[in-house]
N, C-alpha and C. Protein backbone atom coordinates (compact mmCIF):
# COMPACT_ATOMS: atom_id res chain seq x y z
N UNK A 1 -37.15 -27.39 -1.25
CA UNK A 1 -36.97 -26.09 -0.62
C UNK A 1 -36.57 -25.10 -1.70
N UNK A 2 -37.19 -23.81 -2.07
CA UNK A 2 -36.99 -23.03 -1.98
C UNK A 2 -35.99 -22.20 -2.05
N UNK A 3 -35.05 -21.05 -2.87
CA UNK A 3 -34.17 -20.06 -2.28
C UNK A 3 -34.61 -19.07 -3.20
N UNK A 4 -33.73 -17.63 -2.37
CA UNK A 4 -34.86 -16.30 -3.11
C UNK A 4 -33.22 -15.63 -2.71
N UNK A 5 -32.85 -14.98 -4.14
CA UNK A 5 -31.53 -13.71 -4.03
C UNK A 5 -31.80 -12.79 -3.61
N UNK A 6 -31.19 -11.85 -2.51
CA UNK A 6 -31.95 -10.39 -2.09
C UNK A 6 -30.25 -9.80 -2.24
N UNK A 7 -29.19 -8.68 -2.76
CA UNK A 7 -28.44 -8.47 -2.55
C UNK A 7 -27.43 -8.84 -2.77
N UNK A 8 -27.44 -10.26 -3.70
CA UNK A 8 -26.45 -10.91 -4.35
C UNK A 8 -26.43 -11.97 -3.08
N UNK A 9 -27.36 -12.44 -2.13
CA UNK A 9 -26.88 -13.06 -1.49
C UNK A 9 -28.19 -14.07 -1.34
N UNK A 10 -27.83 -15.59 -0.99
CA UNK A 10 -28.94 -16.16 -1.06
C UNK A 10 -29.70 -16.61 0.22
N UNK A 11 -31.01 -17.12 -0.21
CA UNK A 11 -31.89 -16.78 1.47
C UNK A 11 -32.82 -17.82 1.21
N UNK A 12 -32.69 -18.99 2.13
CA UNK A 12 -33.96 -19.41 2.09
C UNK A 12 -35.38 -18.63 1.97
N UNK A 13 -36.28 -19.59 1.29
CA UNK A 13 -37.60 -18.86 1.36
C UNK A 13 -38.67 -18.80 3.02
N UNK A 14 -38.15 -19.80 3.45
CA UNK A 14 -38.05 -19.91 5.11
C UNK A 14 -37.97 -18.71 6.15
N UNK A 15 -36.57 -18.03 5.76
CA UNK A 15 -36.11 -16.94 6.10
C UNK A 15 -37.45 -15.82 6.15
N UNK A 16 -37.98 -15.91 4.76
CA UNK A 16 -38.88 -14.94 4.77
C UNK A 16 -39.96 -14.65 5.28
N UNK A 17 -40.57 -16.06 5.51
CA UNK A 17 -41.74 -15.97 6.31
C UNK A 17 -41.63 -15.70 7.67
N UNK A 18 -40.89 -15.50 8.40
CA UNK A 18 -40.68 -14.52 9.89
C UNK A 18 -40.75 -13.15 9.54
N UNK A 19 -40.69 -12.92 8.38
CA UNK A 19 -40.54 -11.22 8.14
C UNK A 19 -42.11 -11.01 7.41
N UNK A 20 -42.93 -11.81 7.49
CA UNK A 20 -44.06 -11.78 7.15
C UNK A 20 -45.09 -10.28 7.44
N UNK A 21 -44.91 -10.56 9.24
CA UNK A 21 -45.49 -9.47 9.73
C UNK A 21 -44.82 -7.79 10.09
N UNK A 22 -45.92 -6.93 10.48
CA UNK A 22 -44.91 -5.87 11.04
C UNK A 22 -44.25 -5.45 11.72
N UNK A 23 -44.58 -6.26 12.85
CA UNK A 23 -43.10 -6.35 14.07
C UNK A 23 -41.70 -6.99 13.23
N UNK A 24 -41.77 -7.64 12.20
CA UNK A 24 -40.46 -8.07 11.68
C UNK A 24 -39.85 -7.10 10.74
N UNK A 25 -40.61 -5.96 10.58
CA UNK A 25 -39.66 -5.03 9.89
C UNK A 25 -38.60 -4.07 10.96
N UNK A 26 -38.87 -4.24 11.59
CA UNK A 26 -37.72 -3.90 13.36
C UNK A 26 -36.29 -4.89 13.00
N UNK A 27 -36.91 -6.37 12.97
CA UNK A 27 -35.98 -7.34 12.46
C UNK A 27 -35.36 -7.02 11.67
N UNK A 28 -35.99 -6.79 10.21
CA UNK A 28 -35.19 -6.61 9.15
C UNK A 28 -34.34 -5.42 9.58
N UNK A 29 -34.74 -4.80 10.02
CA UNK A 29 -34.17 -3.00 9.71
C UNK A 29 -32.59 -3.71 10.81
N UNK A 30 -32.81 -4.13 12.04
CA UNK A 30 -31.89 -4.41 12.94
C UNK A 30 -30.63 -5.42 11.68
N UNK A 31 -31.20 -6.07 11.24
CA UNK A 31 -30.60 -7.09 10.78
C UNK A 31 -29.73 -6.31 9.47
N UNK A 32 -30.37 -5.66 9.10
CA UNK A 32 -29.50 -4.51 7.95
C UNK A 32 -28.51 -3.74 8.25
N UNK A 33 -28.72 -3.31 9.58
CA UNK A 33 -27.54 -2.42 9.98
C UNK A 33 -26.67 -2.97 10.61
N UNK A 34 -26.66 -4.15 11.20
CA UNK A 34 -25.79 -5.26 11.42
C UNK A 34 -24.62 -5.72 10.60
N UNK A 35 -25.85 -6.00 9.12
CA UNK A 35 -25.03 -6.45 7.55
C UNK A 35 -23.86 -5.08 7.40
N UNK A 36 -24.73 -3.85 7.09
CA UNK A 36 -24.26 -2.99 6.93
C UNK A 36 -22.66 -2.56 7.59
N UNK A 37 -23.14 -2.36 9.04
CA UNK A 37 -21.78 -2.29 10.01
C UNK A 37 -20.71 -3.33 9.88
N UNK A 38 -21.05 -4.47 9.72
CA UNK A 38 -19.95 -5.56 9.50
C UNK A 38 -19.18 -5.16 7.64
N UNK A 39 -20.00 -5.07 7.23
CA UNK A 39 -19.56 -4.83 5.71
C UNK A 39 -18.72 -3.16 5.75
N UNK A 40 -19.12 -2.33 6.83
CA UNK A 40 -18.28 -0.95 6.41
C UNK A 40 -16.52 -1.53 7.82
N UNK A 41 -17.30 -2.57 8.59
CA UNK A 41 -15.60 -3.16 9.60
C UNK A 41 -14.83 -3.94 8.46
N UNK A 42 -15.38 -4.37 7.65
CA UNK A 42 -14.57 -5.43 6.95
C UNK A 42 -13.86 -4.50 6.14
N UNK A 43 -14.68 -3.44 5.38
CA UNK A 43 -13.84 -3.12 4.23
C UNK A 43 -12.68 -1.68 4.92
N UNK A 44 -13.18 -1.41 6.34
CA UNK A 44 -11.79 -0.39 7.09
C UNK A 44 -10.85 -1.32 7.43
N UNK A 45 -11.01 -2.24 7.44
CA UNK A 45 -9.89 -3.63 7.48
C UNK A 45 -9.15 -3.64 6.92
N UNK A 46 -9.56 -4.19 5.38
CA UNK A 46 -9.32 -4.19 4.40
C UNK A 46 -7.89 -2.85 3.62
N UNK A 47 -9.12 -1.65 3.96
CA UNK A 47 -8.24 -0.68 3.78
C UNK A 47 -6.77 -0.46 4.26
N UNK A 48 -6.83 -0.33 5.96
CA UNK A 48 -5.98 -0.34 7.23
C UNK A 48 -4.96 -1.14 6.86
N UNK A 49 -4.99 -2.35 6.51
CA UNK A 49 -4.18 -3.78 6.03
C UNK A 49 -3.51 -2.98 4.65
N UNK A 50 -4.33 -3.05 3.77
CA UNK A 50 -3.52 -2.03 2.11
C UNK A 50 -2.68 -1.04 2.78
N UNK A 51 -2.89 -0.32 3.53
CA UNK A 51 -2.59 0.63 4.30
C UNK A 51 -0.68 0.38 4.72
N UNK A 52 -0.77 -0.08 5.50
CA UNK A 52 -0.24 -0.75 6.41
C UNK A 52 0.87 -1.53 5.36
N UNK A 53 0.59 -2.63 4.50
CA UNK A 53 1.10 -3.17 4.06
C UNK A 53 2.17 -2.29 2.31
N UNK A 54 1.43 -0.97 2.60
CA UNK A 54 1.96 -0.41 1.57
C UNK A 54 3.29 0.70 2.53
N UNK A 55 3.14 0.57 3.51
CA UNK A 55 4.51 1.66 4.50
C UNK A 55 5.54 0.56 4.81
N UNK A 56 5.50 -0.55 4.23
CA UNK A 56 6.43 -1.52 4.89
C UNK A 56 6.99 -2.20 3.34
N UNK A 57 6.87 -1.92 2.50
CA UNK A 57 7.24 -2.49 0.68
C UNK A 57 7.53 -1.15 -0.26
N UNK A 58 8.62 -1.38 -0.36
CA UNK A 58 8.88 -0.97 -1.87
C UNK A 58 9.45 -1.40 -3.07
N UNK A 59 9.10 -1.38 -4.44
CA UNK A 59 9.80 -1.84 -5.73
C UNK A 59 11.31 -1.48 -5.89
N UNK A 60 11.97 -2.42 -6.25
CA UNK A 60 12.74 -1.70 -7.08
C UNK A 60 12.93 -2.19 -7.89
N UNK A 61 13.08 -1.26 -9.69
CA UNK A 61 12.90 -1.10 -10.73
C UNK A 61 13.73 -2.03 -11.35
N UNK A 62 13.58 -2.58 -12.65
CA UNK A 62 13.97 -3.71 -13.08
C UNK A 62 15.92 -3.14 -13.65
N UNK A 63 15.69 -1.61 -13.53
CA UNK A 63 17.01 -0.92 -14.30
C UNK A 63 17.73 -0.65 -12.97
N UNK A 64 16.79 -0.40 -11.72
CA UNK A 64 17.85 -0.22 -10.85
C UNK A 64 18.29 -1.57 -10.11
N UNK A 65 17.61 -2.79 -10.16
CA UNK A 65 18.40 -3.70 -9.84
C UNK A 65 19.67 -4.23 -10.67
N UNK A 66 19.14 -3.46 -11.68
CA UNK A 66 20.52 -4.41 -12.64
C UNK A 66 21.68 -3.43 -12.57
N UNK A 67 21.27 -2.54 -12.13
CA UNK A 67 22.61 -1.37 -11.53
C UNK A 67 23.31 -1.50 -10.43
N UNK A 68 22.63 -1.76 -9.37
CA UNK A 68 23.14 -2.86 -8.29
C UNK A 68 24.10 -3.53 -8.34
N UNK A 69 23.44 -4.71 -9.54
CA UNK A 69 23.70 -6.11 -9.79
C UNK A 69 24.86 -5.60 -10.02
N UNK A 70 25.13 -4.71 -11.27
CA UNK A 70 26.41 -5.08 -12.13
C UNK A 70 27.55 -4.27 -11.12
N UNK A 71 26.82 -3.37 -10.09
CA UNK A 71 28.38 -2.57 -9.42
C UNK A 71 28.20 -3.50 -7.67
N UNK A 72 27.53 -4.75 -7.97
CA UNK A 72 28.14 -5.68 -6.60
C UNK A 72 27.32 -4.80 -5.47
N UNK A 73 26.81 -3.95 -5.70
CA UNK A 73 26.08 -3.67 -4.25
C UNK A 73 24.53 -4.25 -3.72
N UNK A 74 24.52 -4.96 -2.42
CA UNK A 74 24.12 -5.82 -2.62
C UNK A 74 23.25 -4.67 -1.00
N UNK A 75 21.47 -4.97 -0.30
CA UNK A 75 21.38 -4.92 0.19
C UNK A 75 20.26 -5.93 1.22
N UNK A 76 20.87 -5.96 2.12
CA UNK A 76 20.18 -6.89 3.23
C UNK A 76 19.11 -6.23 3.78
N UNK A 77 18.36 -7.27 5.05
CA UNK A 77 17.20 -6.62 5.37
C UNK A 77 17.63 -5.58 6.02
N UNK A 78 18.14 -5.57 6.88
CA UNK A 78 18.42 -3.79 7.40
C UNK A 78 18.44 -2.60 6.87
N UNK A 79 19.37 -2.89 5.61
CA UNK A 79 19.10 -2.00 4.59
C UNK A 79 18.12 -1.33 4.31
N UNK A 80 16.88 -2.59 3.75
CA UNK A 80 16.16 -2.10 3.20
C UNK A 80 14.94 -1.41 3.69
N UNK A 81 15.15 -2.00 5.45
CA UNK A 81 14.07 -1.55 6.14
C UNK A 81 14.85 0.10 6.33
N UNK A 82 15.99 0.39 5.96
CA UNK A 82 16.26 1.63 6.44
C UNK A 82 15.48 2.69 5.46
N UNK A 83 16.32 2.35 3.58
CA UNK A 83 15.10 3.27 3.07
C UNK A 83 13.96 2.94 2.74
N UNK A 84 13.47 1.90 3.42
CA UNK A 84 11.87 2.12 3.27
C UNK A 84 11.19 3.15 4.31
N UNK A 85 12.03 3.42 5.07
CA UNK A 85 12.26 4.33 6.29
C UNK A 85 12.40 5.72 5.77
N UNK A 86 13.29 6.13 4.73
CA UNK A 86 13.25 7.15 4.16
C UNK A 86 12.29 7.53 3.28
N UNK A 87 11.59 6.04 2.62
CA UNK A 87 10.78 6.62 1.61
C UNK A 87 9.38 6.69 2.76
N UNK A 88 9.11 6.20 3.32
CA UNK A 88 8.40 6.72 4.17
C UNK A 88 8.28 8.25 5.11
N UNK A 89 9.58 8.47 5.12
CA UNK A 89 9.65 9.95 6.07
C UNK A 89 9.59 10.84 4.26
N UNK A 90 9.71 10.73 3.57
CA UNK A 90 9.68 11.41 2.05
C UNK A 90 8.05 11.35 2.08
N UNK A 91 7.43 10.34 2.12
CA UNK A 91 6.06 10.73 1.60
C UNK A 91 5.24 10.86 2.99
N UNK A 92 5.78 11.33 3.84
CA UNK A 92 4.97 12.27 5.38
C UNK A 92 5.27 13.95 4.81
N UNK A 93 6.23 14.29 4.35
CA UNK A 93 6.34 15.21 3.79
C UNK A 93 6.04 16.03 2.44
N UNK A 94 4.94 14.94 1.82
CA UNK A 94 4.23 14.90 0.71
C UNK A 94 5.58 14.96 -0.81
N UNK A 95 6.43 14.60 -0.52
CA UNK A 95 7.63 14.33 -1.66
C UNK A 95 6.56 13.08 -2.89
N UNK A 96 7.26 13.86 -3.94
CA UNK A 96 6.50 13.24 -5.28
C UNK A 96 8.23 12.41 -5.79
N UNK A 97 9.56 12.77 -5.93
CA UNK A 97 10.58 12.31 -6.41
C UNK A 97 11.43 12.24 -6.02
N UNK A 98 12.54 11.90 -5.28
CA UNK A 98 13.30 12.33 -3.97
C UNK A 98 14.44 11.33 -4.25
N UNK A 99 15.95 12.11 -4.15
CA UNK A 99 17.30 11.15 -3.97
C UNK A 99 17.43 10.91 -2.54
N UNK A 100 17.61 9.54 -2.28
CA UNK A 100 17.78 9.07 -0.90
C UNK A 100 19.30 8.60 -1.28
N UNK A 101 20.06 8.77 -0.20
CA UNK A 101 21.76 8.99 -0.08
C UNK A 101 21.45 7.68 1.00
N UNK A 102 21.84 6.53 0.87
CA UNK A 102 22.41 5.49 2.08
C UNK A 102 23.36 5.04 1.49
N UNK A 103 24.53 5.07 2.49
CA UNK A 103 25.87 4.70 2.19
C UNK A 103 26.36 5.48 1.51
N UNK A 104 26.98 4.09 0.25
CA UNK A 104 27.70 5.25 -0.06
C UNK A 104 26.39 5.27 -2.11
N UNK A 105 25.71 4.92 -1.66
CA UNK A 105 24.72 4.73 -2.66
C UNK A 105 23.75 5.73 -3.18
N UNK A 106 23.11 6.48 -4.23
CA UNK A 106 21.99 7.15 -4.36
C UNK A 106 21.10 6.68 -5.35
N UNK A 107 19.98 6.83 -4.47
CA UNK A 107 18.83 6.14 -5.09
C UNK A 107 17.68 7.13 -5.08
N UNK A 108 17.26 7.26 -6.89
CA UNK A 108 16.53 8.09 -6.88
C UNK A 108 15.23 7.30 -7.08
N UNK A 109 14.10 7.78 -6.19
CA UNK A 109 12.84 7.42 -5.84
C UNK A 109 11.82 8.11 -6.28
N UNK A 110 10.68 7.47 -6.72
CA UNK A 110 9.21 7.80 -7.00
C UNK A 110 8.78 7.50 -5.61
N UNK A 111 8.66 8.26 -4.87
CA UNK A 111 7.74 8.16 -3.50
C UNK A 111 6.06 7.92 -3.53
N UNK A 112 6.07 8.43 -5.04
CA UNK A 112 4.38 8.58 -5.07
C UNK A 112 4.21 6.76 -5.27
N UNK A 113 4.86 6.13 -6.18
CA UNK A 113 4.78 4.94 -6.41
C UNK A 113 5.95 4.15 -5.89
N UNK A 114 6.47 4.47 -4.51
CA UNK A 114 7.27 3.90 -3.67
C UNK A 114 8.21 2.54 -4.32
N UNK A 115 8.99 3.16 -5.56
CA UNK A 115 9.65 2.58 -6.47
C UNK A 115 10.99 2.92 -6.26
N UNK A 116 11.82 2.39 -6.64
CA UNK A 116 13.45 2.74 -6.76
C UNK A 116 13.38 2.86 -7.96
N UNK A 117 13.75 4.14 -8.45
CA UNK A 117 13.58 4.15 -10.53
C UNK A 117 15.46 4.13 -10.76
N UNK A 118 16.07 4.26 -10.22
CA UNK A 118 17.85 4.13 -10.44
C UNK A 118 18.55 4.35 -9.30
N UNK A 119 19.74 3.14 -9.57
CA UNK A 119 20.91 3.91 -8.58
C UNK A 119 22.19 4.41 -8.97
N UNK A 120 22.69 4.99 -8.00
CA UNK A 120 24.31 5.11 -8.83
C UNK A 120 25.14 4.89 -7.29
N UNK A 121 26.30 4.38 -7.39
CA UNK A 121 27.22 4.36 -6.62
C UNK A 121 28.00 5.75 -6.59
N UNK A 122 29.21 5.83 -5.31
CA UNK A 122 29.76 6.94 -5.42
C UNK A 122 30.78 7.39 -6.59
N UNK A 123 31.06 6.28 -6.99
CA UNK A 123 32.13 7.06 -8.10
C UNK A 123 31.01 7.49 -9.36
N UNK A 124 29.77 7.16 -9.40
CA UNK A 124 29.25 7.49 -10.30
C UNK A 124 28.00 8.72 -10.15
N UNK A 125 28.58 9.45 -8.93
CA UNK A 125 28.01 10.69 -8.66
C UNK A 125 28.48 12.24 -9.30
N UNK A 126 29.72 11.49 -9.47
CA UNK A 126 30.84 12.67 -9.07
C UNK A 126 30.61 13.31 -10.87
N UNK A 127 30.32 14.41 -10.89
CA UNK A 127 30.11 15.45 -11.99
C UNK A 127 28.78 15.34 -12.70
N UNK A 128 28.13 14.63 -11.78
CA UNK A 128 26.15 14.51 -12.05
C UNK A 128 25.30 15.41 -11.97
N UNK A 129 24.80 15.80 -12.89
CA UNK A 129 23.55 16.34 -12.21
C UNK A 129 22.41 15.64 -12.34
N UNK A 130 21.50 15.43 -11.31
CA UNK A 130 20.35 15.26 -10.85
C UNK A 130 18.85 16.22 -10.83
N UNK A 131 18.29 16.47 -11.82
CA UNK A 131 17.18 16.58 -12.10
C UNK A 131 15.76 15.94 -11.80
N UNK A 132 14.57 16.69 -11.78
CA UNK A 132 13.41 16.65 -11.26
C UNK A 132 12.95 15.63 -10.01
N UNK A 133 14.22 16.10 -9.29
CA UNK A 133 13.56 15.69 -7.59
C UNK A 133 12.63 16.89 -6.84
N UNK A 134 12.45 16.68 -6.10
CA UNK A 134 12.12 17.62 -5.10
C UNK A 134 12.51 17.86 -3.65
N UNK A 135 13.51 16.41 -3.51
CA UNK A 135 14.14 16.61 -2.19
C UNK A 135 15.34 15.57 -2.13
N UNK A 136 16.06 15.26 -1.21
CA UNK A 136 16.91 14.97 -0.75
C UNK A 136 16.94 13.91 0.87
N UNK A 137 16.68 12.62 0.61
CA UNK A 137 16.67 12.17 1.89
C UNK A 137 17.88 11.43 2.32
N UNK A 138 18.54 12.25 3.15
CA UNK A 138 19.92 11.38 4.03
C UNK A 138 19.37 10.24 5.08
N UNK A 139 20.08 9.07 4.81
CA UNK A 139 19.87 8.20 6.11
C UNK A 139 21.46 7.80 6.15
């Protein structure tokens, strides 16, 4: 037997001889937009899922965990589902850099790359300034 590549995909040579005549170009054509439609469901899937799976995760940065680490603040899932909550309501509002305030914690965020780039605790607020945010998210 026979096989013949059409599309990167392989086909018996079998296959082909039903498409011999001209009533089977109806076939083919049906059978293409079939391929087609399944291949444009798979890849809105695909997308929807990236999608989806990117409003529910965020990084945090290898400098702001160790800032954490060393001042004992520690957060659980609640936590984190809270500012992922903020960095989410930050990038509905098209925010590119944004200090999110939970607790007694501030964490300054890349919303565009839904990262934690530093934190500071409260005693290490006090006579700060904070540069190139663009907003401010309280939770």
């Amino acid at each position: 037997m026979s096989y013949r590549v059409v599309n990167g995909k392989l086909y018996s040579t079998g296959d082909f001889i039903e498409y011999s005549n001209v009533d089977s170009q109806n076939k083919r054509d049906k059978v293409n937009k079939e391929e087609t439609a399944n291949k444009e469901k798979s890849t809105f899937n695909k997308i929807l899922d990236i999608k989806i799976r990117k409003e529910e995760c965020f990084t945090i940065s290898s400098h702001a965990a160790q800032r954490l680490n060393s001042r004992n603040i520690d957060f659980n899932d609640d936590d984190m589902k809270k500012i992922n909550e903020g960095i989410n309501m930050a990038d509905s509002k098209g925010v590119k850099q944004s200090l999110i305030l939970y607790k007694d914690v501030a964490l300054i965020t890349s919303i565009k790359n839904r990262t934690v780039i530093t934190a500071m605790d409260k005693n290490e607020r006090q006579g700060k300034i904070i540069t190139n945010i663009d907003s401010v998210v309280m939770i």
